[in-house]
Protein backbone atom coordinates (compact mmCIF):
# COMPACT_ATOMS: atom_id res chain seq x y z
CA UNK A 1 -71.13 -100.65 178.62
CA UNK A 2 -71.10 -96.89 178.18
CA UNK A 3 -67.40 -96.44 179.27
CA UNK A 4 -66.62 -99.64 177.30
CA UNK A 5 -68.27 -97.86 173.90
CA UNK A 6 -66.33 -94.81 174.28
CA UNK A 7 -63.36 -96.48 174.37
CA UNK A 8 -63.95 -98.07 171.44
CA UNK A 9 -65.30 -94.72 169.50
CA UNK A 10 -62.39 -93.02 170.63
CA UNK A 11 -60.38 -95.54 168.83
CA UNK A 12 -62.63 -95.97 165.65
CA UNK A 13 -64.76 -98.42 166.57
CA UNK A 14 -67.73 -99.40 168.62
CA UNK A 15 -69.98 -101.81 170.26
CA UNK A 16 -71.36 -102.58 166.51
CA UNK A 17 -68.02 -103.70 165.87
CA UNK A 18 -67.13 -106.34 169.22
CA UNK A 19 -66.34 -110.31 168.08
CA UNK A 20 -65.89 -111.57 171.75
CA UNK A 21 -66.56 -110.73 175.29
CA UNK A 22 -65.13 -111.46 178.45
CA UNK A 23 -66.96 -110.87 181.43
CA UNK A 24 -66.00 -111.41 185.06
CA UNK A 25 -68.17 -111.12 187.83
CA UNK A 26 -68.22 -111.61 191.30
CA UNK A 27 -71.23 -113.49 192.28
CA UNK A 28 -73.47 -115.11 189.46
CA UNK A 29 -76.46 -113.73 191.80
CA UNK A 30 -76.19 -110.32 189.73
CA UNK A 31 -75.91 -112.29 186.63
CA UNK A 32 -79.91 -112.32 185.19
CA UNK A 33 -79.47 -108.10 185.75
CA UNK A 34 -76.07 -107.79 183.54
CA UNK A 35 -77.10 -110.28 181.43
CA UNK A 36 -80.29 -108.00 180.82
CA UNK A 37 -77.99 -104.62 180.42
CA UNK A 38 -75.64 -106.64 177.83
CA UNK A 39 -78.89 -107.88 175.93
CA UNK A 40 -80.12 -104.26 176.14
CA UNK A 41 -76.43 -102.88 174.41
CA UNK A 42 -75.13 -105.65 172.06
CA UNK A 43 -76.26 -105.70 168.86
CA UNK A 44 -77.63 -109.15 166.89
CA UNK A 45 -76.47 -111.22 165.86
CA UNK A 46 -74.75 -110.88 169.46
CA UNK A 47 -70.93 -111.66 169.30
CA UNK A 48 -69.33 -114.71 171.40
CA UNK A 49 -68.93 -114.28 174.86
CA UNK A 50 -67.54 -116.00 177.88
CA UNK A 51 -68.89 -115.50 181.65
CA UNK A 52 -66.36 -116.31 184.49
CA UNK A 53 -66.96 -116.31 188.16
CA UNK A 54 -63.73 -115.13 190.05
CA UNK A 55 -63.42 -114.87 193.71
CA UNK A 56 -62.48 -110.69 193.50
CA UNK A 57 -61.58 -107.99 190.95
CA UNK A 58 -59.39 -104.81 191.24
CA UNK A 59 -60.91 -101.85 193.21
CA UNK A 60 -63.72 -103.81 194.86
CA UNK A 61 -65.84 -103.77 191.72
CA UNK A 62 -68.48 -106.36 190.83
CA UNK A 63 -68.23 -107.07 187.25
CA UNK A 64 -65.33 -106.46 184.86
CA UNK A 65 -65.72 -106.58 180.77
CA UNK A 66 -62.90 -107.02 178.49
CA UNK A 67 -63.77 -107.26 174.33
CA UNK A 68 -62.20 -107.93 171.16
CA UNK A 69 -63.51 -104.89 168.46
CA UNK A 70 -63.00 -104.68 165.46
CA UNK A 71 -61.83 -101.20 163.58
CA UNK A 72 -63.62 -100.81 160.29
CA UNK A 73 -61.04 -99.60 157.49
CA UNK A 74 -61.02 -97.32 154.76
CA UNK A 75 -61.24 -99.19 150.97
CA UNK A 76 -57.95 -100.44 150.86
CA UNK A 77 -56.40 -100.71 154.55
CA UNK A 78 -56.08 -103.69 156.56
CA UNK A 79 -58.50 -104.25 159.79
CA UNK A 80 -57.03 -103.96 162.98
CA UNK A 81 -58.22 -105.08 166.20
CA UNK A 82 -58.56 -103.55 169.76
C-alpha cells in the first residue's frame, strides 16, 4: 500500500483519491491479514473493490493491487484518472 501511494503522489494523487480496487491474491488463507492492512490504509467511505483468487502472479509474489485514482484538478481543469 506504501509503494501503491507513492505512485499515486508522484502523479498528483493519492490513496484519498482511489474509486476501485483490484486485488489478486494467491491463496484466500492470507486474506483476513490483507484485508486488515487495506482496512488499516483506505480511507471511509472505502472505495469499491474486487478480490480475485488466481492460481500465480509475476515474480512469485502473493498478492498484487491494481486501482483506479482519481487526480484532483485545479478550478477549471478537467479530472483525469490513473
Amino acid at each position: 500500500m506504501d509503494n501503491l501511494d507513492a505512485v499515486l503522489r508522484a502523479h498528483g494523487s493519492s490513496l484519498e483519491h482511489t474509486v476501485k480496487f483490484n486485488i489478486f491474491i494467491t491463496s484466500y488463507d492470507t486474506f483476513a491479514a490483507l484485508n486488515e492492512a487495506y482496512k488499516a490504509r483506505i480511507p471511509t467511505p472505502a472505495p469499491a473493490r474486487s478480490c480475485i483468487g488466481v492460481a500465480s502472479l509475476p515474480y512469485g509474489t502473493d498478492v498484487e493491487i491494481e486501482c483506479v485514482a482519481v487526480v484532483p484538478s485545479a478550478p477549471g481543469k478537467t479530472k483525469a484518472r490513473l
